[in-house]
PDB file of N, CA and C in Angstrom:
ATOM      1  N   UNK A   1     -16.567 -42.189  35.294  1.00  0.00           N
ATOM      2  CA  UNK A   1     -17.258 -40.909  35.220  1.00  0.00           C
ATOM      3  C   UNK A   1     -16.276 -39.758  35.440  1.00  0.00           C
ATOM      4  N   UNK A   2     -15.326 -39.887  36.278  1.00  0.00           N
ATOM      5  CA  UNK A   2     -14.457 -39.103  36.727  1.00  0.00           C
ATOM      6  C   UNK A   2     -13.564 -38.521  35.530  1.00  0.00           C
ATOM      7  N   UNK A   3     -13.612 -39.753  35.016  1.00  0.00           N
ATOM      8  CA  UNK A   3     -12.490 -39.562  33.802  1.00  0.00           C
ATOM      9  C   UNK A   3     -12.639 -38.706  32.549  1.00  0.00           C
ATOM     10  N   UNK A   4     -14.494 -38.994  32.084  1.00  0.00           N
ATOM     11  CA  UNK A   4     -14.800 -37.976  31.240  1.00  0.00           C
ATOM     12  C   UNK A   4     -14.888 -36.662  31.738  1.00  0.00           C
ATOM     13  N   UNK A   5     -14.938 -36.473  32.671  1.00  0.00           N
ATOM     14  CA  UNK A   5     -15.149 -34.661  33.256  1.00  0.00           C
ATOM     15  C   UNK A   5     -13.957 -34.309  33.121  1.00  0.00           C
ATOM     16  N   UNK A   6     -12.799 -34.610  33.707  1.00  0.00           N
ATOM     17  CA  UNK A   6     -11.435 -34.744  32.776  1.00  0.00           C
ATOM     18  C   UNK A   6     -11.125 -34.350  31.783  1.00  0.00           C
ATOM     19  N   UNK A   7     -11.424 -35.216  31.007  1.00  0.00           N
ATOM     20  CA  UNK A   7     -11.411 -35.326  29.823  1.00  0.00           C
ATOM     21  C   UNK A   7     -12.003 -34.198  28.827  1.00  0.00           C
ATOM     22  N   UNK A   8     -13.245 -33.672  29.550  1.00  0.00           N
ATOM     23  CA  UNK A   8     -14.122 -32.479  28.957  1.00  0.00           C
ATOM     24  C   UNK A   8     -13.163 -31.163  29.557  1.00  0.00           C
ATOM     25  N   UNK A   9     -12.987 -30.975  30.629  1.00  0.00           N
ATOM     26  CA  UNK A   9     -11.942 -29.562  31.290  1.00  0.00           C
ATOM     27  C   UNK A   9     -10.963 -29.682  30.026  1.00  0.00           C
ATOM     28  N   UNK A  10      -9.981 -30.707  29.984  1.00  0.00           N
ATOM     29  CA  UNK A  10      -8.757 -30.457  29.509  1.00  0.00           C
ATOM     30  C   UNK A  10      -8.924 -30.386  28.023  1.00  0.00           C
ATOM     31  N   UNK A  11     -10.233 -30.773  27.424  1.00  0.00           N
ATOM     32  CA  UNK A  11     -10.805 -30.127  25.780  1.00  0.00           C
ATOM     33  C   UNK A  11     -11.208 -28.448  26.018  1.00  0.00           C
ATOM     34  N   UNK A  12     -11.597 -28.334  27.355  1.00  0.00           N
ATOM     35  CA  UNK A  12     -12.013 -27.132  26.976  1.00  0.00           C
ATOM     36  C   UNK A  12     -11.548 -25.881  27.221  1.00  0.00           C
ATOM     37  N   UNK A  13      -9.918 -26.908  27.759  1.00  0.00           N
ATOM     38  CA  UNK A  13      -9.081 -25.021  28.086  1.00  0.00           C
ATOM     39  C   UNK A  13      -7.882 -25.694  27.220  1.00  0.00           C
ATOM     40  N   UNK A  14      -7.883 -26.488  26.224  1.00  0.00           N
ATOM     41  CA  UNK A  14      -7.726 -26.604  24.497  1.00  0.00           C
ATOM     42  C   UNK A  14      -7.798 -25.916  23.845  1.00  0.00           C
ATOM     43  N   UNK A  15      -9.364 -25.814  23.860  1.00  0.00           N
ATOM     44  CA  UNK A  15      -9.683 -25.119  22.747  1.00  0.00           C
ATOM     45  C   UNK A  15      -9.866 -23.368  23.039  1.00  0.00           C
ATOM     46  N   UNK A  16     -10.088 -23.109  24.109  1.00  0.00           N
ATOM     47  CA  UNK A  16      -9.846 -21.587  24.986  1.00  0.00           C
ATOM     48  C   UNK A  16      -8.429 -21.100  23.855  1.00  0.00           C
ATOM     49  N   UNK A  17      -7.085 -21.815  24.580  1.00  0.00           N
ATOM     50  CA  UNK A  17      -6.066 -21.253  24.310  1.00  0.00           C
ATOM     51  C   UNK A  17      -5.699 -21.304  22.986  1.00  0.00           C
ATOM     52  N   UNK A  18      -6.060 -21.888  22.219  1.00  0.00           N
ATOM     53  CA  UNK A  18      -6.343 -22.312  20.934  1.00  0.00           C
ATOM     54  C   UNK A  18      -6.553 -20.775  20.029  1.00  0.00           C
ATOM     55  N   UNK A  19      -8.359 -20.878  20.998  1.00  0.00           N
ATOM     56  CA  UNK A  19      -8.925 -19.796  20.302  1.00  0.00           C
ATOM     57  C   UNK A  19      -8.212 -18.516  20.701  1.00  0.00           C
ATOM     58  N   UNK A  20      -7.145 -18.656  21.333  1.00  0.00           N
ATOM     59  CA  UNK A  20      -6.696 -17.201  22.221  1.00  0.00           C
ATOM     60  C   UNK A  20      -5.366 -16.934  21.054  1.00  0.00           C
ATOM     61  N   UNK A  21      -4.801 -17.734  20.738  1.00  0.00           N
ATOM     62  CA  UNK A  21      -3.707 -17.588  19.546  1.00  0.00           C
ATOM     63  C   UNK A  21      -3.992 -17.575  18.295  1.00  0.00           C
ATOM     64  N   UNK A  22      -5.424 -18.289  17.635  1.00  0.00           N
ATOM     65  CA  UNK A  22      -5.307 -17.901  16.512  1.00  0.00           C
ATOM     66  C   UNK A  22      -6.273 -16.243  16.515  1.00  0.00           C
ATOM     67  N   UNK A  23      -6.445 -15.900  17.742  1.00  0.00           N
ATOM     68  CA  UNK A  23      -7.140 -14.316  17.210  1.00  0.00           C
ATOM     69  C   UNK A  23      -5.927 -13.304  17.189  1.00  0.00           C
ATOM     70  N   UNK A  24      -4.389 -14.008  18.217  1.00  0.00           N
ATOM     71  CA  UNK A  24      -3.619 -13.392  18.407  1.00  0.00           C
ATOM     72  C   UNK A  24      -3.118 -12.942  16.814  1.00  0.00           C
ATOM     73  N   UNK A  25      -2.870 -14.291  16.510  1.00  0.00           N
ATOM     74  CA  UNK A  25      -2.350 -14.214  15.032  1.00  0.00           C
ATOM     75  C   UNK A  25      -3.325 -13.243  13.611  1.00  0.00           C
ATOM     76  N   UNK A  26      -4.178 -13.144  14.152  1.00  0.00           N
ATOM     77  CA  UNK A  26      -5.198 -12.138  13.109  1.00  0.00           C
ATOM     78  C   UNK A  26      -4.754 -11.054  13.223  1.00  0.00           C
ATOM     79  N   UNK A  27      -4.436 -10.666  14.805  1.00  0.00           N
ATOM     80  CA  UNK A  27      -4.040  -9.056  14.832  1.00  0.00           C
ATOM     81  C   UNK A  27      -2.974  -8.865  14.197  1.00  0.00           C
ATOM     82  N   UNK A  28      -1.558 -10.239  14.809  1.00  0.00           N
ATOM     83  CA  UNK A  28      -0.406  -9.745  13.893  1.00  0.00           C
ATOM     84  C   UNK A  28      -0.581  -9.678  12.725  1.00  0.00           C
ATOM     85  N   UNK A  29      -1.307 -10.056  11.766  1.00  0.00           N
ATOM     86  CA  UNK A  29      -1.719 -10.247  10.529  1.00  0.00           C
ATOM     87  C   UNK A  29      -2.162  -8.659  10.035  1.00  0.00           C
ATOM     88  N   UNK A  30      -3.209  -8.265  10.696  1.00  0.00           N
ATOM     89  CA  UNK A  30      -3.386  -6.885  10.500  1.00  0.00           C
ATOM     90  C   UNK A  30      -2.567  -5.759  10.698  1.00  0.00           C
ATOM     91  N   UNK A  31      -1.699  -6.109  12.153  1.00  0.00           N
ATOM     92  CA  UNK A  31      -0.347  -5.485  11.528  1.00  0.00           C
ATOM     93  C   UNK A  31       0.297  -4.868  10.493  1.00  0.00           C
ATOM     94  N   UNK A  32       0.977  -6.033  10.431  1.00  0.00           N
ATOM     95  CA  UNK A  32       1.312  -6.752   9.197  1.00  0.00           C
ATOM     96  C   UNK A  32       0.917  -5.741   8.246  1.00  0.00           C
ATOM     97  N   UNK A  33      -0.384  -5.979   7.878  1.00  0.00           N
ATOM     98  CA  UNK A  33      -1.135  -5.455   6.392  1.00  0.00           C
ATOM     99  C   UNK A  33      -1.016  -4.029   6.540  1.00  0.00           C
ATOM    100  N   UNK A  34      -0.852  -3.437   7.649  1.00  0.00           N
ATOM    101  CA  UNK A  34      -1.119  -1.683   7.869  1.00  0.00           C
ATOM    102  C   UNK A  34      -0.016  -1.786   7.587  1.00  0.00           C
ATOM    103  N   UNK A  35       1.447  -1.867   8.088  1.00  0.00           N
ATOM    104  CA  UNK A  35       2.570  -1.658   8.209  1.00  0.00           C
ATOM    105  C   UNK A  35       2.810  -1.542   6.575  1.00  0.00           C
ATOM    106  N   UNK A  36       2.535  -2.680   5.730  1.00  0.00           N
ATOM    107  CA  UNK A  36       2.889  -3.309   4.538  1.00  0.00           C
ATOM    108  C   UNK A  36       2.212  -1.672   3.620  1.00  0.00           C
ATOM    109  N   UNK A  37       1.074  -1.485   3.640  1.00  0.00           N
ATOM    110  CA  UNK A  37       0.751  -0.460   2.962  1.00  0.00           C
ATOM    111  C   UNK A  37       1.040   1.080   3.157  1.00  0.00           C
ATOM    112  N   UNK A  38       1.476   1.279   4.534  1.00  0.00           N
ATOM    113  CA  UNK A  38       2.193   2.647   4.995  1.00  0.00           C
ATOM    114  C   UNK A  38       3.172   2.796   3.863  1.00  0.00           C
ATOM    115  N   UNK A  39       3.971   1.591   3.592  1.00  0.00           N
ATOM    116  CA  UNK A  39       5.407   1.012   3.180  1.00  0.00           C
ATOM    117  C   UNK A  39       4.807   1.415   1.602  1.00  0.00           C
ATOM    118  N   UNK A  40       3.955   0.904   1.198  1.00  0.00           N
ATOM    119  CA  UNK A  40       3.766   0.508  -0.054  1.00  0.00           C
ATOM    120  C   UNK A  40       3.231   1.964  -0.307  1.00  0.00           C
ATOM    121  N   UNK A  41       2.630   3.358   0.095  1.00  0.00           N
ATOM    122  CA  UNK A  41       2.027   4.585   0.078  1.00  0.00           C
ATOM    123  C   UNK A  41       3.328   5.508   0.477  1.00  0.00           C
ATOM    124  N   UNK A  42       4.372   5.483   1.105  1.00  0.00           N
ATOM    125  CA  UNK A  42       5.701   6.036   1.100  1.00  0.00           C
ATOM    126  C   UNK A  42       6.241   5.829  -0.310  1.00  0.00           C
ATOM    127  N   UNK A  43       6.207   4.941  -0.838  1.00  0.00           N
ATOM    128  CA  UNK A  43       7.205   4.540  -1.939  1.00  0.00           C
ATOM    129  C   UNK A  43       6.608   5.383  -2.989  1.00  0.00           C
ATOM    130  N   UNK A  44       5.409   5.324  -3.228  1.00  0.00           N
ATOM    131  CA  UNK A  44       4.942   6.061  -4.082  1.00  0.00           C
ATOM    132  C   UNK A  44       5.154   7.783  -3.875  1.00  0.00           C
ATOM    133  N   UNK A  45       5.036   8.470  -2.422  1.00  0.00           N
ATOM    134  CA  UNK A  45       5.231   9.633  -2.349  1.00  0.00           C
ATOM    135  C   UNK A  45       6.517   9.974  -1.966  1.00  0.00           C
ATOM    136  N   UNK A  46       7.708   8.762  -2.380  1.00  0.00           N
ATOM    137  CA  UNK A  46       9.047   9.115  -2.662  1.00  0.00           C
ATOM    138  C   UNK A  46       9.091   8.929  -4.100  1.00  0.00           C
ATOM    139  N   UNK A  47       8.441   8.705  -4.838  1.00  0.00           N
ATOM    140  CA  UNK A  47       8.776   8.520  -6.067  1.00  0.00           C
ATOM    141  C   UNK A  47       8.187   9.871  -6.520  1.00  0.00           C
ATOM    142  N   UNK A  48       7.305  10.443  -6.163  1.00  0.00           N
ATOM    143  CA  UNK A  48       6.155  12.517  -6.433  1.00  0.00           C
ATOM    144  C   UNK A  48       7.619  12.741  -5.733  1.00  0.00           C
ATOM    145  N   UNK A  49       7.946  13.195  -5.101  1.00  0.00           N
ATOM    146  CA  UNK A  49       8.640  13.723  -4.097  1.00  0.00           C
ATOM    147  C   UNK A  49      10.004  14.108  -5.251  1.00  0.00           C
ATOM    148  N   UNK A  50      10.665  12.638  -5.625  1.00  0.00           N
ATOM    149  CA  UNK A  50      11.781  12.905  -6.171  1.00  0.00           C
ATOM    150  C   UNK A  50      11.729  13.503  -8.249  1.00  0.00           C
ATOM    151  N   UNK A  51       9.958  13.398  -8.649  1.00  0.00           N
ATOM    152  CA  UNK A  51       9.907  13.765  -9.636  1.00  0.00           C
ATOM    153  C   UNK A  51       9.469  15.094  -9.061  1.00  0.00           C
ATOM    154  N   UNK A  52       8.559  15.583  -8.418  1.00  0.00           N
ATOM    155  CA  UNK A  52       8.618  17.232  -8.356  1.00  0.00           C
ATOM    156  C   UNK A  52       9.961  18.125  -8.235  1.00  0.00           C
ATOM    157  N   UNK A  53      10.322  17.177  -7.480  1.00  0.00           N
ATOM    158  CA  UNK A  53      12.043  18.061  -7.232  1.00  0.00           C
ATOM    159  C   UNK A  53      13.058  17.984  -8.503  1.00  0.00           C
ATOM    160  N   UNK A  54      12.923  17.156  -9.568  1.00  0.00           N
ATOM    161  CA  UNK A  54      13.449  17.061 -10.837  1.00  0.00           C
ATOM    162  C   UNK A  54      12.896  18.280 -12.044  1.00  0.00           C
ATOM    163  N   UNK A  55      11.450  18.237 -11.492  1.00  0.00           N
ATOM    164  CA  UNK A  55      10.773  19.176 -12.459  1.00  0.00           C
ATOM    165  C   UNK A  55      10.956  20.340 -12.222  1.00  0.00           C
ATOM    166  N   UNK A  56      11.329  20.701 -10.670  1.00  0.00           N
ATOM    167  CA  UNK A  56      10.957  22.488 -10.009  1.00  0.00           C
ATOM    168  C   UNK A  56      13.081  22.704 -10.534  1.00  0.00           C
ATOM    169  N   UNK A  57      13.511  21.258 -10.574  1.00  0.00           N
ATOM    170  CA  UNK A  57      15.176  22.037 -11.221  1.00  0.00           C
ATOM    171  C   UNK A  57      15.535  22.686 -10.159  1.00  0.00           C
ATOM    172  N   UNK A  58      15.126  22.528  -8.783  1.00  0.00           N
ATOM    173  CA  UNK A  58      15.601  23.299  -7.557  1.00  0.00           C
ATOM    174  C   UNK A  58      16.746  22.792  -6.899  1.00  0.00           C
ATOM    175  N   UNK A  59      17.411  21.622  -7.119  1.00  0.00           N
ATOM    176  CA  UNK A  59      18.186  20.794  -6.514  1.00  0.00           C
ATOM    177  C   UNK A  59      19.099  19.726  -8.036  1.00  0.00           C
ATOM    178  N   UNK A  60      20.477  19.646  -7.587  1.00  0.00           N
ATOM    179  CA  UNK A  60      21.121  18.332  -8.567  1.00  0.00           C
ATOM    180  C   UNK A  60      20.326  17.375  -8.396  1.00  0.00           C
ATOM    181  N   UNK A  61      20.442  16.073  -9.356  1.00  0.00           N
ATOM    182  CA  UNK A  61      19.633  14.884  -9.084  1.00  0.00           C
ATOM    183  C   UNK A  61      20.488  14.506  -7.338  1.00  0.00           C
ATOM    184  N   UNK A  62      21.728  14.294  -7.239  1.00  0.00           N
ATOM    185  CA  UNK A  62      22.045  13.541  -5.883  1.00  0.00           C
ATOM    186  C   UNK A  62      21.062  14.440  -4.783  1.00  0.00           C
ATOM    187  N   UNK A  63      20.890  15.229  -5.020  1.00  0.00           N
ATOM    188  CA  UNK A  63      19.629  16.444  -4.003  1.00  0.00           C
ATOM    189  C   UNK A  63      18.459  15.669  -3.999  1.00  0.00           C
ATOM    190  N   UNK A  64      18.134  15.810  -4.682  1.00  0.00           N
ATOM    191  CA  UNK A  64      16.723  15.015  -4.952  1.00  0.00           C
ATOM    192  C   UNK A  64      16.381  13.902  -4.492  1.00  0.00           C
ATOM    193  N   UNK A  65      18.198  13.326  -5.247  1.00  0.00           N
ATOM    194  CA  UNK A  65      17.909  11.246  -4.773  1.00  0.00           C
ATOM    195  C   UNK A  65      18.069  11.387  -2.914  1.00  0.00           C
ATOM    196  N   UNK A  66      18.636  12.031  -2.222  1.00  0.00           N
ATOM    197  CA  UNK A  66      18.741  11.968  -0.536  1.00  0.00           C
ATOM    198  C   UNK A  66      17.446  12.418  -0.664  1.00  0.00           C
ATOM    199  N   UNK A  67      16.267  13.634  -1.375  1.00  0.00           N
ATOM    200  CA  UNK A  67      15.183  13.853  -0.528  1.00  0.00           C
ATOM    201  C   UNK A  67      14.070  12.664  -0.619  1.00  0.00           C
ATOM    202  N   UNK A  68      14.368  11.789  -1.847  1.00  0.00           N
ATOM    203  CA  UNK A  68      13.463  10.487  -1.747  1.00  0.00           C
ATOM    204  C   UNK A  68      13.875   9.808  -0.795  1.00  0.00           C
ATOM    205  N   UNK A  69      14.938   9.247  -0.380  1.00  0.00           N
ATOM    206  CA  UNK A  69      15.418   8.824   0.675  1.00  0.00           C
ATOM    207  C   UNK A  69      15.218   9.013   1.746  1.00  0.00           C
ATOM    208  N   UNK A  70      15.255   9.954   2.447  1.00  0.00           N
ATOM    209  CA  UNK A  70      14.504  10.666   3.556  1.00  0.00           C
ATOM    210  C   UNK A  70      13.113  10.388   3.613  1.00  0.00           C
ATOM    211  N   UNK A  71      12.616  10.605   2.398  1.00  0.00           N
ATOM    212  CA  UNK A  71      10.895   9.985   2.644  1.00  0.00           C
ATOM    213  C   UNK A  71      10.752   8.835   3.038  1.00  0.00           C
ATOM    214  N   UNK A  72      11.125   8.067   2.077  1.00  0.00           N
ATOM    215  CA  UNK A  72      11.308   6.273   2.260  1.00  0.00           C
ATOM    216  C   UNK A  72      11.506   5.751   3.591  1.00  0.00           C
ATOM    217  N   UNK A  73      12.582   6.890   4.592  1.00  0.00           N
ATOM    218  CA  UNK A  73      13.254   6.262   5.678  1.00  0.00           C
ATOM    219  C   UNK A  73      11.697   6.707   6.423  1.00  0.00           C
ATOM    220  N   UNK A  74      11.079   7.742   6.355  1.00  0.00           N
ATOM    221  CA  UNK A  74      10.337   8.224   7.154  1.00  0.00           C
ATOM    222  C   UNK A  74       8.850   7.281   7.301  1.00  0.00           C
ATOM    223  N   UNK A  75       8.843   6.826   5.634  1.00  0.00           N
ATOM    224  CA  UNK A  75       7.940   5.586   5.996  1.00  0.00           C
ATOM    225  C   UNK A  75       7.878   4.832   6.725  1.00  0.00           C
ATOM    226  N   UNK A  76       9.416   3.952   6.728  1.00  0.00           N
ATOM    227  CA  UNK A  76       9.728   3.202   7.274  1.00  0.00           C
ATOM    228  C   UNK A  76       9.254   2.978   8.534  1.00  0.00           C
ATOM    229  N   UNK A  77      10.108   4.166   9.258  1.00  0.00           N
ATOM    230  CA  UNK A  77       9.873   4.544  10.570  1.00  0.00           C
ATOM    231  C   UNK A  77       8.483   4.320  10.935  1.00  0.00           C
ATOM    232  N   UNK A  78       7.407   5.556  10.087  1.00  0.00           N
ATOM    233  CA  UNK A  78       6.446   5.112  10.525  1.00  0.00           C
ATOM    234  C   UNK A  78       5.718   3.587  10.246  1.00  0.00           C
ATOM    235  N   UNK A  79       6.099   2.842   9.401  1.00  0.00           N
ATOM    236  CA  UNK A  79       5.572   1.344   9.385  1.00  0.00           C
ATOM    237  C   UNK A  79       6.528   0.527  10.589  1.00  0.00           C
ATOM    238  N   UNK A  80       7.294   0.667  11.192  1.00  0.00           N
ATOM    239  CA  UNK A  80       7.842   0.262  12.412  1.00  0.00           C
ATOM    240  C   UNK A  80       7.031   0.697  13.807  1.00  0.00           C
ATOM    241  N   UNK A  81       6.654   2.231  13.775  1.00  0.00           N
ATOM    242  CA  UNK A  81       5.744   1.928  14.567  1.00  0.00           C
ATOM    243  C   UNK A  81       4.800   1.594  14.937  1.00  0.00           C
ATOM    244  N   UNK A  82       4.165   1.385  13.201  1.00  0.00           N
ATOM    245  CA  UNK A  82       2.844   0.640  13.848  1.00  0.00           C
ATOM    246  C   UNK A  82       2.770  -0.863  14.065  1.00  0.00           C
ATOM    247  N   UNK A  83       3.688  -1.489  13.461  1.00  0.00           N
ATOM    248  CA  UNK A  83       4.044  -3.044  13.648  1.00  0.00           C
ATOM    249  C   UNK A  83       4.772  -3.387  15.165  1.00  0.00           C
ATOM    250  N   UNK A  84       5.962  -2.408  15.770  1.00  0.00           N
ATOM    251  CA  UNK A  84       6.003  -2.728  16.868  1.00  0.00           C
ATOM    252  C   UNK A  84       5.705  -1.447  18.058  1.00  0.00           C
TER     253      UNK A  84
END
């Protein structure tokens, strides 16, 4: 008798910690997915960024190509902070 009560505790802080890592892993997952689309919504408003500045003729292209750059990095940044 002893043995199944045992036996039932050590299933059921199993499945506790179990359930405690795979919810962990959902969040990193969602992470993940925010970070990924910050990333993926920068790229696009470095790509406006470096065609408005081509069209307004306000800057050489190497002008332009550092101000996409600067965006991109700024994504970055912000998809770093929301991942860590």
């Amino acid at each position: 008798m002893r043995k199944h009560r045992t036996f039932g505790w050590v299933a059921m802080i199993f499945l506790l910690v179990a359930n405690g890592a795979a919810w962990a892993a959902t969040e990193r997952a969602e992470t993940r997915r925010s970070a990924r689309d910050v990333r993926q919504e920068t790229r696009q408003g470095a790509r406006e960024t470096k065609q408005d500045c081509r069209a307004a003729d306000a800057q050489s292209n190497p002008g332009c190509r550092q101000d996409k750059r600067q965006t991109k990095q700024e994504g970055r940044q912000k998809a770093r902070d929301i991942k860590y």
